[in-house]
PDB file of N, CA and C in Angstrom:
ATOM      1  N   UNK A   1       1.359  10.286 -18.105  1.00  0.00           N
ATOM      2  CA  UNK A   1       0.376  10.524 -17.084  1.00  0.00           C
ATOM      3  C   UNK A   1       0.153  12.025 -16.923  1.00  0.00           C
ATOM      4  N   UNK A   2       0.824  12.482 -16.709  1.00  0.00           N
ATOM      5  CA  UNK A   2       1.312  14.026 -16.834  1.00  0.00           C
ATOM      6  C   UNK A   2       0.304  14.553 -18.488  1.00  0.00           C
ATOM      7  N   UNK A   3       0.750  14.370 -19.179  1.00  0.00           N
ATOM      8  CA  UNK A   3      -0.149  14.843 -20.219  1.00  0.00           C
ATOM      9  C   UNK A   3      -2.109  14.413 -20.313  1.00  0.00           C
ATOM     10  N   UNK A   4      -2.042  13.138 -19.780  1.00  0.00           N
ATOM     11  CA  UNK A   4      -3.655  12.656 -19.331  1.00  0.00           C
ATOM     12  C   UNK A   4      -4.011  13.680 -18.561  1.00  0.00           C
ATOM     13  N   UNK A   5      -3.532  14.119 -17.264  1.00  0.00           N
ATOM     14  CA  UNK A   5      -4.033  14.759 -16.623  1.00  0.00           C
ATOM     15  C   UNK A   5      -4.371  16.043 -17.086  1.00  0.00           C
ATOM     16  N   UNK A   6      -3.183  16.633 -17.346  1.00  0.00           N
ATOM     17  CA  UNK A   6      -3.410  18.037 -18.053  1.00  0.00           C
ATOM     18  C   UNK A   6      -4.733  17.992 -19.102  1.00  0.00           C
ATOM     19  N   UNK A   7      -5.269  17.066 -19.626  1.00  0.00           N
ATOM     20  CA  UNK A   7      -6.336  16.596 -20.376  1.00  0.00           C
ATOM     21  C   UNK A   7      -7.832  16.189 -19.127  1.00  0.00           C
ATOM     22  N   UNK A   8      -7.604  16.583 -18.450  1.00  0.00           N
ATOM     23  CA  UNK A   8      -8.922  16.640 -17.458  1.00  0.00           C
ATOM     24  C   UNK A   8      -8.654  15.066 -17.149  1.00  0.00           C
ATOM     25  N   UNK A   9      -7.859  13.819 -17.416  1.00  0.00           N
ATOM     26  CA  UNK A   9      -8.051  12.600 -16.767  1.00  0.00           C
ATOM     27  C   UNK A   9      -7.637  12.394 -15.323  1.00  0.00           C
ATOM     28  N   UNK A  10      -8.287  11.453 -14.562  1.00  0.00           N
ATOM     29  CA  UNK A  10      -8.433  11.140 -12.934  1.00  0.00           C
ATOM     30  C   UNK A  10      -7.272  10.233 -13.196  1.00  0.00           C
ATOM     31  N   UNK A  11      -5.913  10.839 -12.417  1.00  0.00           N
ATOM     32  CA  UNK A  11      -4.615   9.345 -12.341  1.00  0.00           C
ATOM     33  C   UNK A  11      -4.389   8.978 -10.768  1.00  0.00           C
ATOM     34  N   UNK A  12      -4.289   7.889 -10.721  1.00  0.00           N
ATOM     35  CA  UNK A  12      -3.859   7.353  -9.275  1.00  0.00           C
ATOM     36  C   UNK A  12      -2.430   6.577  -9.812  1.00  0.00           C
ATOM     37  N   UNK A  13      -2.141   6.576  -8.595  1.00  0.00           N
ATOM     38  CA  UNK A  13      -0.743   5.783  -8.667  1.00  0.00           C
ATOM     39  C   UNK A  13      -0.431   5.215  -7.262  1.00  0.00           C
ATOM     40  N   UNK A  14      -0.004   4.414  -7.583  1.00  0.00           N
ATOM     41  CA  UNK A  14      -0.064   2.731  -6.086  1.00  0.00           C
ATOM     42  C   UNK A  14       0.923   4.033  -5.158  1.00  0.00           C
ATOM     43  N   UNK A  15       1.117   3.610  -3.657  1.00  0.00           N
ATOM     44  CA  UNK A  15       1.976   4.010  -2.957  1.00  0.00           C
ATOM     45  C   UNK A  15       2.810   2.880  -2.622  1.00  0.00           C
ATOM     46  N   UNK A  16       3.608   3.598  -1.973  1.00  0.00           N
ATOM     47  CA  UNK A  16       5.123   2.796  -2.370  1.00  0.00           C
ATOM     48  C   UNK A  16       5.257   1.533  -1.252  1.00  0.00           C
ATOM     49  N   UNK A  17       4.182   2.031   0.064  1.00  0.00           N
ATOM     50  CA  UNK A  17       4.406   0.798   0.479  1.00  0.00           C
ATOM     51  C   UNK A  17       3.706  -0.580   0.250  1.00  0.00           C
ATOM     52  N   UNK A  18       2.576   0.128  -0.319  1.00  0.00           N
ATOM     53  CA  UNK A  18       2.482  -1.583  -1.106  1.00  0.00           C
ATOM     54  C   UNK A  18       2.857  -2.153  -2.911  1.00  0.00           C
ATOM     55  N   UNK A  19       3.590  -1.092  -2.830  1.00  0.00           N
ATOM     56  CA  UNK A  19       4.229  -1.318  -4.634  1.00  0.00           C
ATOM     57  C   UNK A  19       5.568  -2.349  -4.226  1.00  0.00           C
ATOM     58  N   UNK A  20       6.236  -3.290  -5.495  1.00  0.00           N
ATOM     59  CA  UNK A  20       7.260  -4.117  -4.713  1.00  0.00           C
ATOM     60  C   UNK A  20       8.429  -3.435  -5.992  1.00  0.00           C
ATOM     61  N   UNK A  21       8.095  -2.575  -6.614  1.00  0.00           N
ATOM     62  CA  UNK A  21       9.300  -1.794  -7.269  1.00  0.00           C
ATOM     63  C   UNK A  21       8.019  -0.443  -7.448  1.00  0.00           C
ATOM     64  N   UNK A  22       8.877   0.795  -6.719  1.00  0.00           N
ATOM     65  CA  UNK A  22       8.357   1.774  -7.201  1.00  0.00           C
ATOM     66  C   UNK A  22       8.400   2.694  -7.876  1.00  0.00           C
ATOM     67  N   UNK A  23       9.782   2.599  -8.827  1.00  0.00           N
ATOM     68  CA  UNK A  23      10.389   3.249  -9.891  1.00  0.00           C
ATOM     69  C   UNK A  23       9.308   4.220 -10.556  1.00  0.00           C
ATOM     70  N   UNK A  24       8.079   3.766 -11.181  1.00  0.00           N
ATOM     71  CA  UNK A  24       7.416   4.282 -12.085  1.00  0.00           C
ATOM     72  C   UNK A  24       6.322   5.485 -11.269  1.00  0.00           C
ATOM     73  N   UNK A  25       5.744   4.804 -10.669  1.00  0.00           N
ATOM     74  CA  UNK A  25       4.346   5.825  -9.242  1.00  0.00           C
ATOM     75  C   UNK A  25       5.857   6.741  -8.754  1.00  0.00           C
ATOM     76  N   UNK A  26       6.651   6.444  -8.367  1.00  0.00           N
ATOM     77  CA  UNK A  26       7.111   7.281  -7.877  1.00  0.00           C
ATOM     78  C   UNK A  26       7.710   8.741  -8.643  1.00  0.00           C
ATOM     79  N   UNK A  27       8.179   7.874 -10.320  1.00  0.00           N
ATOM     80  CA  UNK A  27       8.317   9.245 -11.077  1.00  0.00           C
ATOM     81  C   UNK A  27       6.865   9.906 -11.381  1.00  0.00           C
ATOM     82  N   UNK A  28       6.049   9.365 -11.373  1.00  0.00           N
ATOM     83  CA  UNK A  28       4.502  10.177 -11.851  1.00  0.00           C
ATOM     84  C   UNK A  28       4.498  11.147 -10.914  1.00  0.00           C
ATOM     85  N   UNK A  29       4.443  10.653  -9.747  1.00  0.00           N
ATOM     86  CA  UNK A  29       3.997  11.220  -8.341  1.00  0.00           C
ATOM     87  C   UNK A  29       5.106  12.520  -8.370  1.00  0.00           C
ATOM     88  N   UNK A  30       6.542  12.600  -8.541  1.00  0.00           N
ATOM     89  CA  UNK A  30       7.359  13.433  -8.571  1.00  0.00           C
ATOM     90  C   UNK A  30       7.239  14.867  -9.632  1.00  0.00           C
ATOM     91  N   UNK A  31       6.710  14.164 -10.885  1.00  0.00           N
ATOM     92  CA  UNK A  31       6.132  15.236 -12.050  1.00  0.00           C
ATOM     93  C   UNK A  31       4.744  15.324 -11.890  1.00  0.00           C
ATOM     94  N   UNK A  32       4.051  15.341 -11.009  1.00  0.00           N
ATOM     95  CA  UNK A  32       3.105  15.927 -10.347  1.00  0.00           C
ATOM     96  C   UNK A  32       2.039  15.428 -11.770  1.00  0.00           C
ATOM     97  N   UNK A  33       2.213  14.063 -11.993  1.00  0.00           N
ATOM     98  CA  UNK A  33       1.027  13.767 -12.597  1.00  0.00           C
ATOM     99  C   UNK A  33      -0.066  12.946 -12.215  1.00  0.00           C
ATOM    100  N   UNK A  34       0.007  12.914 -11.195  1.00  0.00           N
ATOM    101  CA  UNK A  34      -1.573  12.185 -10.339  1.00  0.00           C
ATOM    102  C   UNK A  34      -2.054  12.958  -9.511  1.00  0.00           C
ATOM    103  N   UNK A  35      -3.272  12.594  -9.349  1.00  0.00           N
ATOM    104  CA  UNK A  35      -4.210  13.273  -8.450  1.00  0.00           C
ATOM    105  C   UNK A  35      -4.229  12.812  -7.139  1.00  0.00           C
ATOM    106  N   UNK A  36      -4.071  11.005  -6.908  1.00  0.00           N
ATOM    107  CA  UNK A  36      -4.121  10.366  -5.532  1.00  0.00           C
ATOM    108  C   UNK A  36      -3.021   9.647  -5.646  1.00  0.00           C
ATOM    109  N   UNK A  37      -2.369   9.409  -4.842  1.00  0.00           N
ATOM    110  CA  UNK A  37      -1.513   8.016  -4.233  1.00  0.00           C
ATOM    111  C   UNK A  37      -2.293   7.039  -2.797  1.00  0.00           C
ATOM    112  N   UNK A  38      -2.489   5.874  -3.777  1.00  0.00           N
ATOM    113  CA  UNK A  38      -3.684   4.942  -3.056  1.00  0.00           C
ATOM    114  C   UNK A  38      -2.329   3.649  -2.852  1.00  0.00           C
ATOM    115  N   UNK A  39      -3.010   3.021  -1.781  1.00  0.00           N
ATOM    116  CA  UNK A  39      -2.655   1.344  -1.852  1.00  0.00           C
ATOM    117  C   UNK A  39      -3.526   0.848  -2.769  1.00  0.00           C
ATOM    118  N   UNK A  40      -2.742  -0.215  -3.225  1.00  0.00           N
ATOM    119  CA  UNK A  40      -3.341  -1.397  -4.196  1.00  0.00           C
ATOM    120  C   UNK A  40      -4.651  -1.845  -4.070  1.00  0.00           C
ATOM    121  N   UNK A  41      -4.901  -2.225  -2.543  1.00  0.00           N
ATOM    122  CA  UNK A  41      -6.213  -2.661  -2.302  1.00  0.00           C
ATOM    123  C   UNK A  41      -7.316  -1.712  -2.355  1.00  0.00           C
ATOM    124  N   UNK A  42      -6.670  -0.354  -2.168  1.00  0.00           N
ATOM    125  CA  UNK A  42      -7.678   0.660  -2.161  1.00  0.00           C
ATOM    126  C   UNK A  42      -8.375   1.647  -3.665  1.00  0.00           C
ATOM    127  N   UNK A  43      -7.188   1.096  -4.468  1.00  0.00           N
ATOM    128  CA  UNK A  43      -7.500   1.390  -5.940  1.00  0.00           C
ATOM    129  C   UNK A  43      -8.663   1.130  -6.284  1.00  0.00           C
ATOM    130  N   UNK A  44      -9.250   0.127  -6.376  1.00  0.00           N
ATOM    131  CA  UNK A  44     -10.509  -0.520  -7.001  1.00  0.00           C
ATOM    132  C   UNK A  44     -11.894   0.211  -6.823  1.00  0.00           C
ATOM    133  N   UNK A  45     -11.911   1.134  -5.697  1.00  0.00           N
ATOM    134  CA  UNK A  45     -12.801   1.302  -4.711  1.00  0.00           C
ATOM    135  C   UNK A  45     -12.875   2.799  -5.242  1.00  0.00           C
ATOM    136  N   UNK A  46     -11.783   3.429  -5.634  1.00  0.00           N
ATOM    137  CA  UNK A  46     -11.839   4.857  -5.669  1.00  0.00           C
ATOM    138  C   UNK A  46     -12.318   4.747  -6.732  1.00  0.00           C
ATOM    139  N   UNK A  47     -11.813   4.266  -7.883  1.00  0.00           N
ATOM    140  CA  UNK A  47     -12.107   3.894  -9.442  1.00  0.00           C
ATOM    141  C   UNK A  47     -13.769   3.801  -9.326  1.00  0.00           C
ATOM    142  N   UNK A  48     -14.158   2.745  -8.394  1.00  0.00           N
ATOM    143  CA  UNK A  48     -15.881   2.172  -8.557  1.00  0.00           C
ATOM    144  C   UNK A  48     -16.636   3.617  -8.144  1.00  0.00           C
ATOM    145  N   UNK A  49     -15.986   4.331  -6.955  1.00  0.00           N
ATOM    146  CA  UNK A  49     -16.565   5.692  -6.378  1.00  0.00           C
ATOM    147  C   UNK A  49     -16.991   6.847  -7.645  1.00  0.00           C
ATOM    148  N   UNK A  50     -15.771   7.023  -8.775  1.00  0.00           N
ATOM    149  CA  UNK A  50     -15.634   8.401  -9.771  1.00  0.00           C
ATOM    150  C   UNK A  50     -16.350   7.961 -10.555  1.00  0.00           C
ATOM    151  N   UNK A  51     -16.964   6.647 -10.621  1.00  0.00           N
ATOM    152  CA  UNK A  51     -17.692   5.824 -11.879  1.00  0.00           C
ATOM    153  C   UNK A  51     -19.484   6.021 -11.726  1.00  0.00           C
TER     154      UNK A  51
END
């Protein structure tokens, strides 16, 4: 994710309270490779917005 970004790509990654293991968003989010931390339901919406 980290390397996408550095490549100009848009990363989101779920937040943790609606993730039911957050092992992975949470290492992205830690190596500072996303841009947003969204809820699940709210993913879809940001995605349809940058489109």
């Amino acid at each position: 994710m980290k390397e996408m970004k550095e490549a100009e790509a848009v990363n989101f990654a779920q937040d943790e309270a609606s993730c039911v293991v957050f092992g992975m968003p949470n290492e992205t989010i830690k190596r500072s490779g996303v841009d947003t931390v969204l809820s699940l339901v709210k993913i879809p919406r940001k995605v349809l917005d940058l489109c």
